[in-house]
PDB file of N, CA and C in Angstrom:
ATOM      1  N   UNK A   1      -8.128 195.523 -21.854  1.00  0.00           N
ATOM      2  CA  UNK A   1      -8.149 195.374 -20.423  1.00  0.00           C
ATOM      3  C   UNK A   1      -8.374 196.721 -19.733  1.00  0.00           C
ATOM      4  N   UNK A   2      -7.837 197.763 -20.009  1.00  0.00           N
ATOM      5  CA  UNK A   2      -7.638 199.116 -19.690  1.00  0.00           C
ATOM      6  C   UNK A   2      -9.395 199.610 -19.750  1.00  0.00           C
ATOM      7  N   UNK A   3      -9.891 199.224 -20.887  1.00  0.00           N
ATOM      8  CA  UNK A   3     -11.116 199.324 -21.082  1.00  0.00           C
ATOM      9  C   UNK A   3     -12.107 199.358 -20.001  1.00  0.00           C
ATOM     10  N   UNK A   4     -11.815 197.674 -19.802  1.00  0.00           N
ATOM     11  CA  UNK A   4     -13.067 196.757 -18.968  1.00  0.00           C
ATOM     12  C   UNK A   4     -12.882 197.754 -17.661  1.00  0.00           C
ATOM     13  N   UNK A   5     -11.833 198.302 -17.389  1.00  0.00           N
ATOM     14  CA  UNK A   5     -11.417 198.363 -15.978  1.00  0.00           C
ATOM     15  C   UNK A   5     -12.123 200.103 -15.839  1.00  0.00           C
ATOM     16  N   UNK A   6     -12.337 201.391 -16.880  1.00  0.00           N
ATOM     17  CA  UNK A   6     -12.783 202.168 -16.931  1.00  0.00           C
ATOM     18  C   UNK A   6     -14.297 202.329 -17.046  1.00  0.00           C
ATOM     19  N   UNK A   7     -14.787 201.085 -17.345  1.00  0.00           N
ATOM     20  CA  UNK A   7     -15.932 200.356 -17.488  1.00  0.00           C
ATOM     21  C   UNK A   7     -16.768 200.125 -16.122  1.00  0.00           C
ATOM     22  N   UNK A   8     -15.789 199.571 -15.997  1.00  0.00           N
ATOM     23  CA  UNK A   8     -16.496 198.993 -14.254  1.00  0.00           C
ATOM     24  C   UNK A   8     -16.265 200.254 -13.434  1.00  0.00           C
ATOM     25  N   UNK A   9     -15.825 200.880 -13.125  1.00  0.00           N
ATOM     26  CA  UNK A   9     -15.738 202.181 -12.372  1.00  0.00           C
ATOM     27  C   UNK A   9     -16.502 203.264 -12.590  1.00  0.00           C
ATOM     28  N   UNK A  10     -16.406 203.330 -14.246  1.00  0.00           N
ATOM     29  CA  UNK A  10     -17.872 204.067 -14.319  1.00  0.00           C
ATOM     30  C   UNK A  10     -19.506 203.447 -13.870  1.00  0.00           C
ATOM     31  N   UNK A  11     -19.479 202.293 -13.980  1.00  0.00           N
ATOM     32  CA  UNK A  11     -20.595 201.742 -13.841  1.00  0.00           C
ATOM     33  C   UNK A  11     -20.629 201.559 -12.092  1.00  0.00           C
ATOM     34  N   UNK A  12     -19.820 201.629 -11.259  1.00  0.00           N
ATOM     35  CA  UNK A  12     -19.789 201.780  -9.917  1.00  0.00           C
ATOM     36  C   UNK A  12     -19.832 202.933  -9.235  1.00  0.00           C
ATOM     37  N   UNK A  13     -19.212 203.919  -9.802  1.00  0.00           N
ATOM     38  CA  UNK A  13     -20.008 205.136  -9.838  1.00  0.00           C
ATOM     39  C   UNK A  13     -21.402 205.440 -10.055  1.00  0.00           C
ATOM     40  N   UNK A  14     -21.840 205.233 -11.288  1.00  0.00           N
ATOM     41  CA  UNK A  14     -23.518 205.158 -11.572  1.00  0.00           C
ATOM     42  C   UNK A  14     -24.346 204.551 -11.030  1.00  0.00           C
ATOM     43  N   UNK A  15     -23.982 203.278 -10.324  1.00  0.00           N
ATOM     44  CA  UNK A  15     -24.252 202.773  -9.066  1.00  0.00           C
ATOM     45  C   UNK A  15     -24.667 203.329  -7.686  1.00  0.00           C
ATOM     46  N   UNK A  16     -23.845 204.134  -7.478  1.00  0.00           N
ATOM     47  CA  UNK A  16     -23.608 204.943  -6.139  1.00  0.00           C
ATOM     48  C   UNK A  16     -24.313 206.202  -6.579  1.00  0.00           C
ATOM     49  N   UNK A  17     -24.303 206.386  -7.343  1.00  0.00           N
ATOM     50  CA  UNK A  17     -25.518 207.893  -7.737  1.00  0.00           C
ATOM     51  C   UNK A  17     -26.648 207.102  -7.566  1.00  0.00           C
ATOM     52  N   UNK A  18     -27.166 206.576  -7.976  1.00  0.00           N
ATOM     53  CA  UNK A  18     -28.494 205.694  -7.758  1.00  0.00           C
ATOM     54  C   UNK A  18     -29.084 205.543  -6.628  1.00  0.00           C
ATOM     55  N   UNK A  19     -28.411 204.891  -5.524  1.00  0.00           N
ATOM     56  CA  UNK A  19     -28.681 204.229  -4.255  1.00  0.00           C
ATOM     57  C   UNK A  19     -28.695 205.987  -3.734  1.00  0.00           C
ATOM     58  N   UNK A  20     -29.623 205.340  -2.625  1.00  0.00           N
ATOM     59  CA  UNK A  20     -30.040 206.547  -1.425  1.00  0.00           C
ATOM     60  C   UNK A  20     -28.884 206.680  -0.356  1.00  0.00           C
ATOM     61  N   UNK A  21     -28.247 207.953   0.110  1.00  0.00           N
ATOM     62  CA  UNK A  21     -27.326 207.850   0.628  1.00  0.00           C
ATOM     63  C   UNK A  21     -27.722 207.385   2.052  1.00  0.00           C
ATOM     64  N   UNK A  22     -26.711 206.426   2.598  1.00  0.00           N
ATOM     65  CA  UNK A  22     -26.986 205.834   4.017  1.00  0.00           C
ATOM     66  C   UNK A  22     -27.133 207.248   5.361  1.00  0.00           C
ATOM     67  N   UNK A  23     -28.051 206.508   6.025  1.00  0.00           N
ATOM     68  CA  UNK A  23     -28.480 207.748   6.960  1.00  0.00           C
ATOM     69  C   UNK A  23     -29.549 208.719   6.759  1.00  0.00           C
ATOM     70  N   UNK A  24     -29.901 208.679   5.276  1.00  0.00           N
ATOM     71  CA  UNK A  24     -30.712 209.614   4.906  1.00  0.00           C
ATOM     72  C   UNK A  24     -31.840 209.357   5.605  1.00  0.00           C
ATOM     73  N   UNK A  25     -32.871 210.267   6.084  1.00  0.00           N
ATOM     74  CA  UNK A  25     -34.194 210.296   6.866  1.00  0.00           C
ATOM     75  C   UNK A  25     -35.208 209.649   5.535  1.00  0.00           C
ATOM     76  N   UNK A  26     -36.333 209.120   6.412  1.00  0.00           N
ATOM     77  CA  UNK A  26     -37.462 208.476   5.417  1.00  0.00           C
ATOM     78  C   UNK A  26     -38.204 209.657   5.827  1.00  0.00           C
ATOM     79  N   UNK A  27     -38.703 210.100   4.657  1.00  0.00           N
ATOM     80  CA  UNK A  27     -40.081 211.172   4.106  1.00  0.00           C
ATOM     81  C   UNK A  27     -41.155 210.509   5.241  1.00  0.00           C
ATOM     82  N   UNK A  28     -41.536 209.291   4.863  1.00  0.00           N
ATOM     83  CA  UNK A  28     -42.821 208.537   5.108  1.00  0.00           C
ATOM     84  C   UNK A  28     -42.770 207.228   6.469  1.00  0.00           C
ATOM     85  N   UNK A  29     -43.303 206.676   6.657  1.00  0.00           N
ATOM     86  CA  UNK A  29     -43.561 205.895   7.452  1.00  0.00           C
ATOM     87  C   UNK A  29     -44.781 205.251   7.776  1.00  0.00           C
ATOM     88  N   UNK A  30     -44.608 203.839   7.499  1.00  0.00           N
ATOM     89  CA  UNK A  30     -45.964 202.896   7.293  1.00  0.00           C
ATOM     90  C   UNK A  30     -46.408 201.882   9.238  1.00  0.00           C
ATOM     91  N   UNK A  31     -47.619 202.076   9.320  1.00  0.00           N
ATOM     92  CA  UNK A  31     -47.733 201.540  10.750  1.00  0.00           C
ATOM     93  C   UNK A  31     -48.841 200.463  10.599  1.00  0.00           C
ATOM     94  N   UNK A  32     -49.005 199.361  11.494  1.00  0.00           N
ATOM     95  CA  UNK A  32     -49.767 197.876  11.756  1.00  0.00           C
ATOM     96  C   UNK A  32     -50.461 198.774  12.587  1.00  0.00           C
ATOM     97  N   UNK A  33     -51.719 198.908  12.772  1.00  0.00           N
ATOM     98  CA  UNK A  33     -52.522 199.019  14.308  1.00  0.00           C
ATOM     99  C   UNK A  33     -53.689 198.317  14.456  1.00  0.00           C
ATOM    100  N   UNK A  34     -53.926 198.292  15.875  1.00  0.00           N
ATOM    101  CA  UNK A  34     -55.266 197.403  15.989  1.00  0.00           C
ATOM    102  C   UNK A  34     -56.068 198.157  16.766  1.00  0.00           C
ATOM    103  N   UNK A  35     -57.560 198.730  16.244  1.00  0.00           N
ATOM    104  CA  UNK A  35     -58.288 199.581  16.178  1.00  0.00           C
ATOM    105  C   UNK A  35     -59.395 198.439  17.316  1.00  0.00           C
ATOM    106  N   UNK A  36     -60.346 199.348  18.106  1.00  0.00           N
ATOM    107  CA  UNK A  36     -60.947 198.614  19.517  1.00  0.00           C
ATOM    108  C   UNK A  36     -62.181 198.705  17.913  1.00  0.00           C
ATOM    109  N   UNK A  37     -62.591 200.030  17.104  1.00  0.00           N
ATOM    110  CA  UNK A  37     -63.905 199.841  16.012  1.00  0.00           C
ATOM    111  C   UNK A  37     -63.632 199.865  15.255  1.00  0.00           C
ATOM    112  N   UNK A  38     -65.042 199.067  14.962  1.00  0.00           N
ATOM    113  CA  UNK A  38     -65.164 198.491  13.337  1.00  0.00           C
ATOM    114  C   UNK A  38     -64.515 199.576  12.249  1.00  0.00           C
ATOM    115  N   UNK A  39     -64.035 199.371  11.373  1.00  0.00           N
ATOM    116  CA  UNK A  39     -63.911 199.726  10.134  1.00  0.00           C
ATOM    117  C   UNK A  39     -64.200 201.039  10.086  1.00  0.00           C
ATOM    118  N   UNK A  40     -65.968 200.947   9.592  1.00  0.00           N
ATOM    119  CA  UNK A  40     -66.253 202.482   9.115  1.00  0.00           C
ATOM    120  C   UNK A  40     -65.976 203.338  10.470  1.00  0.00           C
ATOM    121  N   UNK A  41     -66.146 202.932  11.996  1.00  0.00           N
ATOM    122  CA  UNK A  41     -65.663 203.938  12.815  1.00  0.00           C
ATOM    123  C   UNK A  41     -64.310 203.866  13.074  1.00  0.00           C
ATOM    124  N   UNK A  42     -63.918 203.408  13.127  1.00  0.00           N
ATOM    125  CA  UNK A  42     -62.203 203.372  13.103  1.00  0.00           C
ATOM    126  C   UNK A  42     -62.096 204.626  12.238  1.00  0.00           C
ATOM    127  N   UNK A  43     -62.019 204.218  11.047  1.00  0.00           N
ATOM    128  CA  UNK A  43     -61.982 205.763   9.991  1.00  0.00           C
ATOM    129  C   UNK A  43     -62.280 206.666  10.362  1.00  0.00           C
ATOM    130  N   UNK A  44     -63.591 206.979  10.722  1.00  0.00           N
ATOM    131  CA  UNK A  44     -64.636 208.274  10.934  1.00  0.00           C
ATOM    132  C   UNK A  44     -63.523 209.210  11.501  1.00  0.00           C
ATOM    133  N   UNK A  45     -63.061 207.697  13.076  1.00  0.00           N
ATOM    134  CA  UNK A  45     -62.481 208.576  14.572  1.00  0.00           C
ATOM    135  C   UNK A  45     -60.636 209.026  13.914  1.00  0.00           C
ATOM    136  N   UNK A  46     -60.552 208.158  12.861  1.00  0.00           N
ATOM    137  CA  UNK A  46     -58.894 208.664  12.502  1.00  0.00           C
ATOM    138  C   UNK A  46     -59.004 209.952  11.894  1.00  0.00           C
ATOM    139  N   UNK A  47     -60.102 210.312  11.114  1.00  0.00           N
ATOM    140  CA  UNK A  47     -60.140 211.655  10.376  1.00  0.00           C
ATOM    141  C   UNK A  47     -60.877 212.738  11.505  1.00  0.00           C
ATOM    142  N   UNK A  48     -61.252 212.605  12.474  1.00  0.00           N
ATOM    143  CA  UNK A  48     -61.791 213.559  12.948  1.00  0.00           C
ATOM    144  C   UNK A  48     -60.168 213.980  13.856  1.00  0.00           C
ATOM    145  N   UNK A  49     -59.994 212.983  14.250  1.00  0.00           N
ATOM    146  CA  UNK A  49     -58.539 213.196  14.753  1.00  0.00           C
ATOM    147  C   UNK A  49     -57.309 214.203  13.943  1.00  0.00           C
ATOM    148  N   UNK A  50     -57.307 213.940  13.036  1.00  0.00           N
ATOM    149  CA  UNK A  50     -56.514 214.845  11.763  1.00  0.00           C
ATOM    150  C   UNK A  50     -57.315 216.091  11.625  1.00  0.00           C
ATOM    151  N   UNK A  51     -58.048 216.171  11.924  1.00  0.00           N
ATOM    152  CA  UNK A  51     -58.361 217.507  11.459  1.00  0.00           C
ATOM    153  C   UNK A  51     -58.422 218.244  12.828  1.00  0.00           C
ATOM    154  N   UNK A  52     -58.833 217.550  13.424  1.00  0.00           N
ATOM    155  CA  UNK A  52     -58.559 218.410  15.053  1.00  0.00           C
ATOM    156  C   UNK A  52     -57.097 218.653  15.207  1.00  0.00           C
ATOM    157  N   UNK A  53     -55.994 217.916  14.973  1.00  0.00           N
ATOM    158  CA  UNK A  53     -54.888 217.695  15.224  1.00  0.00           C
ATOM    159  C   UNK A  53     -54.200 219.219  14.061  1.00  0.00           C
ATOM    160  N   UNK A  54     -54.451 219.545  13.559  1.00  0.00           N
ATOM    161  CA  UNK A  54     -54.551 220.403  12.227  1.00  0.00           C
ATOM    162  C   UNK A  54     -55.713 221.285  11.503  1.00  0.00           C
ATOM    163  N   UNK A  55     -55.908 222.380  11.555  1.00  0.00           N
ATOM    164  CA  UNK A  55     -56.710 223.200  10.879  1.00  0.00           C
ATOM    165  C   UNK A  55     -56.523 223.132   9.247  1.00  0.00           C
ATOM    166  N   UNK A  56     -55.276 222.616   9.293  1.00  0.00           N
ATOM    167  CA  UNK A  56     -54.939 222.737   7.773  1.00  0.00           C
ATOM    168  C   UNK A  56     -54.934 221.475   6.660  1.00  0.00           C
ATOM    169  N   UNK A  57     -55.633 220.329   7.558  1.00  0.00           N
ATOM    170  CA  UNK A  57     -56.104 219.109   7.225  1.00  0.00           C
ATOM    171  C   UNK A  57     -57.429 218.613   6.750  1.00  0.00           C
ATOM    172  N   UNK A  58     -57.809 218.268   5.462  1.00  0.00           N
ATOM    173  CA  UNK A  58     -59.207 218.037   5.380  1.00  0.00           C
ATOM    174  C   UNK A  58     -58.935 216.041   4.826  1.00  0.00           C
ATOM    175  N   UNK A  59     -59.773 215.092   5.307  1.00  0.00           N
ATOM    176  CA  UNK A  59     -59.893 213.851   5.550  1.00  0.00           C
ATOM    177  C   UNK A  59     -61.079 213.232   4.383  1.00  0.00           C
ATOM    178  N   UNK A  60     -60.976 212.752   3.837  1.00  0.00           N
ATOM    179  CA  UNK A  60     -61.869 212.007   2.686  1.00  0.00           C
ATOM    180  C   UNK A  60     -62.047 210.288   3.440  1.00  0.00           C
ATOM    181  N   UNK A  61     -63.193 210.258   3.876  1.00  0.00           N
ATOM    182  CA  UNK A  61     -64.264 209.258   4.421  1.00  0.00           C
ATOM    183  C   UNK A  61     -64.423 208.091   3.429  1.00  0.00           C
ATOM    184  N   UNK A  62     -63.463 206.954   2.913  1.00  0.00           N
ATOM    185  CA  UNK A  62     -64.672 206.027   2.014  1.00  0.00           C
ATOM    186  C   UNK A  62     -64.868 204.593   3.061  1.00  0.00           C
ATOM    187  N   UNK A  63     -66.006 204.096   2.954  1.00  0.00           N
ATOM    188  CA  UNK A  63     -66.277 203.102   3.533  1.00  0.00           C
ATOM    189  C   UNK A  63     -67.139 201.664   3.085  1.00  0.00           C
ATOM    190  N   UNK A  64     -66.889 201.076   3.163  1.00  0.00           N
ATOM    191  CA  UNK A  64     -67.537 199.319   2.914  1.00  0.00           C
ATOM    192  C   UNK A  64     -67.902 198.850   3.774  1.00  0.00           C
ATOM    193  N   UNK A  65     -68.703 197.646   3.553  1.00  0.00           N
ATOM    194  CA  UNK A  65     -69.267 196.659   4.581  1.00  0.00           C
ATOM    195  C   UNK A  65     -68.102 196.251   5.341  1.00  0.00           C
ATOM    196  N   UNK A  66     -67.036 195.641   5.339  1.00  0.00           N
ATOM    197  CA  UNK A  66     -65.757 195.488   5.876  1.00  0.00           C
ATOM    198  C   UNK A  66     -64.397 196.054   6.047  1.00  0.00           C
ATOM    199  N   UNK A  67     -64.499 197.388   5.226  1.00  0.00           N
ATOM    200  CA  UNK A  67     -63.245 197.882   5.273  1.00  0.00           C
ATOM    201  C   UNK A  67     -63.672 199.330   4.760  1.00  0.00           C
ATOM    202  N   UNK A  68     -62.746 200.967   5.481  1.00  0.00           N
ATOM    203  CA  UNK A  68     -62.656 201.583   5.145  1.00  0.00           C
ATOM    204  C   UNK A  68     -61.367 202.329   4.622  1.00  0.00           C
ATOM    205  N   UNK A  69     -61.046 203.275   4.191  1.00  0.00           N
ATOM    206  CA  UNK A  69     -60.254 203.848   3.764  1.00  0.00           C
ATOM    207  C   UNK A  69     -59.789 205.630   3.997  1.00  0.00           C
ATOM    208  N   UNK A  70     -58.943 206.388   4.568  1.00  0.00           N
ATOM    209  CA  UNK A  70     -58.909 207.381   5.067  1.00  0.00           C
ATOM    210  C   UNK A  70     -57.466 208.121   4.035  1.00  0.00           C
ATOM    211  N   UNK A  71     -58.462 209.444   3.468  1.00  0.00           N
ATOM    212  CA  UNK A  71     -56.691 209.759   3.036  1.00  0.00           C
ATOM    213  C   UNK A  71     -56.981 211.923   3.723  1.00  0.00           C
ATOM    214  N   UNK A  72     -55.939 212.041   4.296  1.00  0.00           N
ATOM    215  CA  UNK A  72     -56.186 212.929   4.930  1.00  0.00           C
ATOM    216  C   UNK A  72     -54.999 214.123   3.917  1.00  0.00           C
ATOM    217  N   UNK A  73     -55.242 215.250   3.456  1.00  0.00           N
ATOM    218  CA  UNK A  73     -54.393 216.005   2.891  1.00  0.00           C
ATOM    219  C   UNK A  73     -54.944 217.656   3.321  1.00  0.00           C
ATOM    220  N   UNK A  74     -53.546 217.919   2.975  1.00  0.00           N
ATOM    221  CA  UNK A  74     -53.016 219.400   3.204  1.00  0.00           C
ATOM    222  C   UNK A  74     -54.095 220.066   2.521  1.00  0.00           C
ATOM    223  N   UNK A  75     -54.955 220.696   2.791  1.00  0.00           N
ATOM    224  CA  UNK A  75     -55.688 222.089   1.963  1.00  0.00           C
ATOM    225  C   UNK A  75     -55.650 222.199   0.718  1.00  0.00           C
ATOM    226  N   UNK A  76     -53.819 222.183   0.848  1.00  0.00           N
ATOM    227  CA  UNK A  76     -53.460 222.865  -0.650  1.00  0.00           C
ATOM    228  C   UNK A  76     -53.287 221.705  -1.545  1.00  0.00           C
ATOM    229  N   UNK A  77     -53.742 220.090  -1.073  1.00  0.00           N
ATOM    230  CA  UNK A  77     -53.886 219.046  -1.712  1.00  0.00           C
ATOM    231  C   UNK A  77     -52.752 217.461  -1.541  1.00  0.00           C
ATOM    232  N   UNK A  78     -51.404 218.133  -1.062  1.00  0.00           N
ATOM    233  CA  UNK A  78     -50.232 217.387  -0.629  1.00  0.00           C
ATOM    234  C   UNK A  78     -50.922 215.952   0.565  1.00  0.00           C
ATOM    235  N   UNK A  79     -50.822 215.014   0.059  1.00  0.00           N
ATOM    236  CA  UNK A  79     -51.384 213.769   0.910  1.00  0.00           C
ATOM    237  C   UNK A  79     -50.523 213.973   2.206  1.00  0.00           C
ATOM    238  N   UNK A  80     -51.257 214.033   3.704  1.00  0.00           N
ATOM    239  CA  UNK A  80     -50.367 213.842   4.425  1.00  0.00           C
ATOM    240  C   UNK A  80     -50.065 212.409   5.137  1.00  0.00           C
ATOM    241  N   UNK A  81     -51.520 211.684   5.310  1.00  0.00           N
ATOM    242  CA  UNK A  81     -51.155 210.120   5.688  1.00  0.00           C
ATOM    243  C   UNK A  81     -52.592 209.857   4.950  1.00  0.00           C
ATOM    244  N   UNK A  82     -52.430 208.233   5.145  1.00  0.00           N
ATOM    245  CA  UNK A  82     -54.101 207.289   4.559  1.00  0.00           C
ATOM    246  C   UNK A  82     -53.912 206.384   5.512  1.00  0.00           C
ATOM    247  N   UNK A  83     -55.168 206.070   5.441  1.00  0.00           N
ATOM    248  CA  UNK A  83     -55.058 204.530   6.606  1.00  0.00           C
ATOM    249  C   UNK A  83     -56.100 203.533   5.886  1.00  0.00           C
ATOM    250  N   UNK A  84     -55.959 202.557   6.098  1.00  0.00           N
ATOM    251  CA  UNK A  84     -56.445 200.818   5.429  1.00  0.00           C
ATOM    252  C   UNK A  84     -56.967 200.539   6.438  1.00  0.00           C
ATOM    253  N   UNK A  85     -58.468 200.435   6.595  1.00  0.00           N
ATOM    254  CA  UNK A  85     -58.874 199.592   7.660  1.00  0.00           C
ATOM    255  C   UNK A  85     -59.483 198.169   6.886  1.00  0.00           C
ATOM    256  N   UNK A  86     -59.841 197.089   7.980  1.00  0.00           N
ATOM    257  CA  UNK A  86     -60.090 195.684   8.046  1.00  0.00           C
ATOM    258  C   UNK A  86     -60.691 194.418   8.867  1.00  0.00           C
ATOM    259  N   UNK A  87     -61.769 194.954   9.154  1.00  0.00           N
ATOM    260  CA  UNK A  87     -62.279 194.334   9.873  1.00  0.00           C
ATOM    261  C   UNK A  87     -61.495 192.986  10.317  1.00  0.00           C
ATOM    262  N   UNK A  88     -61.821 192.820  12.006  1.00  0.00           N
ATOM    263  CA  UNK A  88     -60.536 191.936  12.909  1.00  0.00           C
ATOM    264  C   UNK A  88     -61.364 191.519  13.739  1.00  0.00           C
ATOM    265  N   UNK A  89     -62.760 190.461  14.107  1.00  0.00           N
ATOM    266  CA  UNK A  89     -63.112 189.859  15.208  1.00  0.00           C
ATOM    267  C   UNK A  89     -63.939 191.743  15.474  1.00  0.00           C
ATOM    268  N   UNK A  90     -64.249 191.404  16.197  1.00  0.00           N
ATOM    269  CA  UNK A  90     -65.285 192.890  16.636  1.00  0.00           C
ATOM    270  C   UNK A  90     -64.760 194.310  16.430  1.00  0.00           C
ATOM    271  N   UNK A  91     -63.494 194.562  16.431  1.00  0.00           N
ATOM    272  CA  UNK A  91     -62.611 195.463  15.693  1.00  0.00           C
ATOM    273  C   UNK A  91     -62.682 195.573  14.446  1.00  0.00           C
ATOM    274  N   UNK A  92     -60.892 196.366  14.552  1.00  0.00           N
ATOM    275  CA  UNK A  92     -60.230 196.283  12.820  1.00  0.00           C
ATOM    276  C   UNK A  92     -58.534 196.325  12.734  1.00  0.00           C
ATOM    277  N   UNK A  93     -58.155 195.940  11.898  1.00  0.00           N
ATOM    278  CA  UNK A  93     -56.720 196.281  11.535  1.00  0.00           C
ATOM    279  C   UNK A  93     -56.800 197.001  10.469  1.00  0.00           C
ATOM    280  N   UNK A  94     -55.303 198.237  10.819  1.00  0.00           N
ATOM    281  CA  UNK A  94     -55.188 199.054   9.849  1.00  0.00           C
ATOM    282  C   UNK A  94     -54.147 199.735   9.737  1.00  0.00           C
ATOM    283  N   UNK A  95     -53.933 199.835   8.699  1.00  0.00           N
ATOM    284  CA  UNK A  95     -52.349 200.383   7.709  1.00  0.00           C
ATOM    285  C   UNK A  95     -51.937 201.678   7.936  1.00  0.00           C
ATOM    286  N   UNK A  96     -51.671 202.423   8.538  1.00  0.00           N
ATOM    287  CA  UNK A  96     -51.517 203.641   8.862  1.00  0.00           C
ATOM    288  C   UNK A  96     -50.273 204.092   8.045  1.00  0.00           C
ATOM    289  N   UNK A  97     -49.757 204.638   6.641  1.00  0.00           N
ATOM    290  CA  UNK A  97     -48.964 205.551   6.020  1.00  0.00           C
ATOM    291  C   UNK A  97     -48.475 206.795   6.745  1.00  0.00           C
ATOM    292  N   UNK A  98     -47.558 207.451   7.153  1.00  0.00           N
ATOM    293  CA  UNK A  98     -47.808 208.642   7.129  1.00  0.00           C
ATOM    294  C   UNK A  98     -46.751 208.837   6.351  1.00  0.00           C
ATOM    295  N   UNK A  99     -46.682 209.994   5.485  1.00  0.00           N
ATOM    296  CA  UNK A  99     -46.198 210.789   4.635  1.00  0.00           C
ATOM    297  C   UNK A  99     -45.705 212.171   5.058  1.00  0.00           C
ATOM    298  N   UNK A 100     -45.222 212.831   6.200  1.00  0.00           N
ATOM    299  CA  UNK A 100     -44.795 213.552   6.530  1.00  0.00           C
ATOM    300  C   UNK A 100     -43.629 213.214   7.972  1.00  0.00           C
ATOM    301  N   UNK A 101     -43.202 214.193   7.993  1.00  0.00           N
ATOM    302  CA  UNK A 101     -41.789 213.908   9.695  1.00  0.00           C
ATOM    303  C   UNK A 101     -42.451 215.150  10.577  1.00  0.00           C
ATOM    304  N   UNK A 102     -42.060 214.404  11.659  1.00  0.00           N
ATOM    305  CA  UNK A 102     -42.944 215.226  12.592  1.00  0.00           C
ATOM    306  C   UNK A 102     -41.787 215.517  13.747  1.00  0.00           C
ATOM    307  N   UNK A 103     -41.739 216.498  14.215  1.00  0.00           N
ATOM    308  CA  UNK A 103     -40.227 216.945  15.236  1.00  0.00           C
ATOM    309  C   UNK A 103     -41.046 216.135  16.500  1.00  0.00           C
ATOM    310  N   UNK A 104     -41.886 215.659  17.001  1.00  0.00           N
ATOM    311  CA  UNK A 104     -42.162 214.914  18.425  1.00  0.00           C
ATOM    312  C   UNK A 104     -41.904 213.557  18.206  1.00  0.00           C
ATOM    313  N   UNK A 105     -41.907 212.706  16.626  1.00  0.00           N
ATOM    314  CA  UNK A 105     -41.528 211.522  16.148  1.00  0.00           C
ATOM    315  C   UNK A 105     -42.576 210.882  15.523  1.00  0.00           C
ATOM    316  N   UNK A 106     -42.377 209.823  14.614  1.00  0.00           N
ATOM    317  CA  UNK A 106     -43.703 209.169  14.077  1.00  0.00           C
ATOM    318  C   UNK A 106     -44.663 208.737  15.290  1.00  0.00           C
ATOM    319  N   UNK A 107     -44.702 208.147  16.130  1.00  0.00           N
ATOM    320  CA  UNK A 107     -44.518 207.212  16.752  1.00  0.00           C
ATOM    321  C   UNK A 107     -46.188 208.238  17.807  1.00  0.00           C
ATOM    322  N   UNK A 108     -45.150 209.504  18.661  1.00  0.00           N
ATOM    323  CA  UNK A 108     -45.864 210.695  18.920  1.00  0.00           C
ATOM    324  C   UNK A 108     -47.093 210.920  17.970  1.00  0.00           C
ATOM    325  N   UNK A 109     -47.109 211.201  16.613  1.00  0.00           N
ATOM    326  CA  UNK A 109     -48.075 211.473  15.704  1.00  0.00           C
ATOM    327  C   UNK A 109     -49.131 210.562  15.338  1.00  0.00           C
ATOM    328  N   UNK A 110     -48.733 208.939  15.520  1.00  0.00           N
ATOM    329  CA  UNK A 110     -49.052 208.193  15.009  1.00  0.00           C
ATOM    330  C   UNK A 110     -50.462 207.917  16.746  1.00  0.00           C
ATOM    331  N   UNK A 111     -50.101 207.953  17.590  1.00  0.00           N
ATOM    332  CA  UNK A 111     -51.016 208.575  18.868  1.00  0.00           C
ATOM    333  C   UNK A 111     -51.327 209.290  18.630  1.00  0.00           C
ATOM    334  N   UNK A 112     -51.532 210.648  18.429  1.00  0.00           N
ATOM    335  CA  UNK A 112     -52.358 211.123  18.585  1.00  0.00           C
ATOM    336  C   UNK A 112     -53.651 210.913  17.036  1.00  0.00           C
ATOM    337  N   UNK A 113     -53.196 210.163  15.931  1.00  0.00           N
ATOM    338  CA  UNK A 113     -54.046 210.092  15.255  1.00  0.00           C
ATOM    339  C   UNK A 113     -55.258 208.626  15.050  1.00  0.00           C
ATOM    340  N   UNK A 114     -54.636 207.603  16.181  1.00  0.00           N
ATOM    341  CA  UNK A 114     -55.219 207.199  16.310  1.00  0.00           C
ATOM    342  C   UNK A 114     -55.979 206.707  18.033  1.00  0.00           C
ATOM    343  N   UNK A 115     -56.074 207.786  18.540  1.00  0.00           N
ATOM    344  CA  UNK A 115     -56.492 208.307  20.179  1.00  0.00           C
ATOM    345  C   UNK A 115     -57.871 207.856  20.070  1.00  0.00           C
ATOM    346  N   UNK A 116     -58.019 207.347  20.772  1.00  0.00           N
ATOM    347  CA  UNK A 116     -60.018 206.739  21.172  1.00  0.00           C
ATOM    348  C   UNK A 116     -60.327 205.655  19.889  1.00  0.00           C
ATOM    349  N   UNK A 117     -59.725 205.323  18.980  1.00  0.00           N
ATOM    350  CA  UNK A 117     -60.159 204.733  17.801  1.00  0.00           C
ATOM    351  C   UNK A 117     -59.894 203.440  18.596  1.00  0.00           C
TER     352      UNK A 117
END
């Protein structure tokens, strides 16, 4: 009995090492948006945005008949966001990741990277 009971406490412990402590900040942050262009410009205008927004940002362009794809990283290679586009009726919808915290808020960042798109 003494056993089971040193058992379970260790294993509730190892438990609690595991789990993320409550309160902790998220690294990242994933966004829904609905883009006024298509796909491949939706993209174009999210990466020109990142790099204006940042000198220290370079943006990789891929694009399809219906959907493009944006992954924008640090110089030194560190991903900072990607975006999923999807063609939507004369538009697009698209997945906006970001992978960094920003002191004005996601929310702040997440405007200005997708401004005129």
């Amino acid at each position: 009995m003494a056993s089971r009971v040193i058992w379970m406490v260790l294993l509730a412990q190892l438990a609690g090492c595991a789990a993320a402590p409550r309160g902790a900040p998220a690294v990242g942050s994933s966004h829904s948006v609905r883009f006024q262009q298509a796909p491949s410009e939706a993209a174009r205008c999210f990466a020109r945005n990142a790099e204006e927004h940042s000198s220290a940002l370079v943006s990789d362009v891929q694009t399809g008949r219906d959907d493009a794809r944006v992954i924008v990283r640090v110089k030194n290679g560190v991903t900072y966001a990607t975006a999923d586009f999807q063609r939507a009726g004369a538009g697009s919808r698209g997945t906006v990741a970001l992978n960094v915290r920003s002191t004005g808020g996601a929310s702040d960042l997440l405007a200005r990277l997708v401004e005129g798109c």
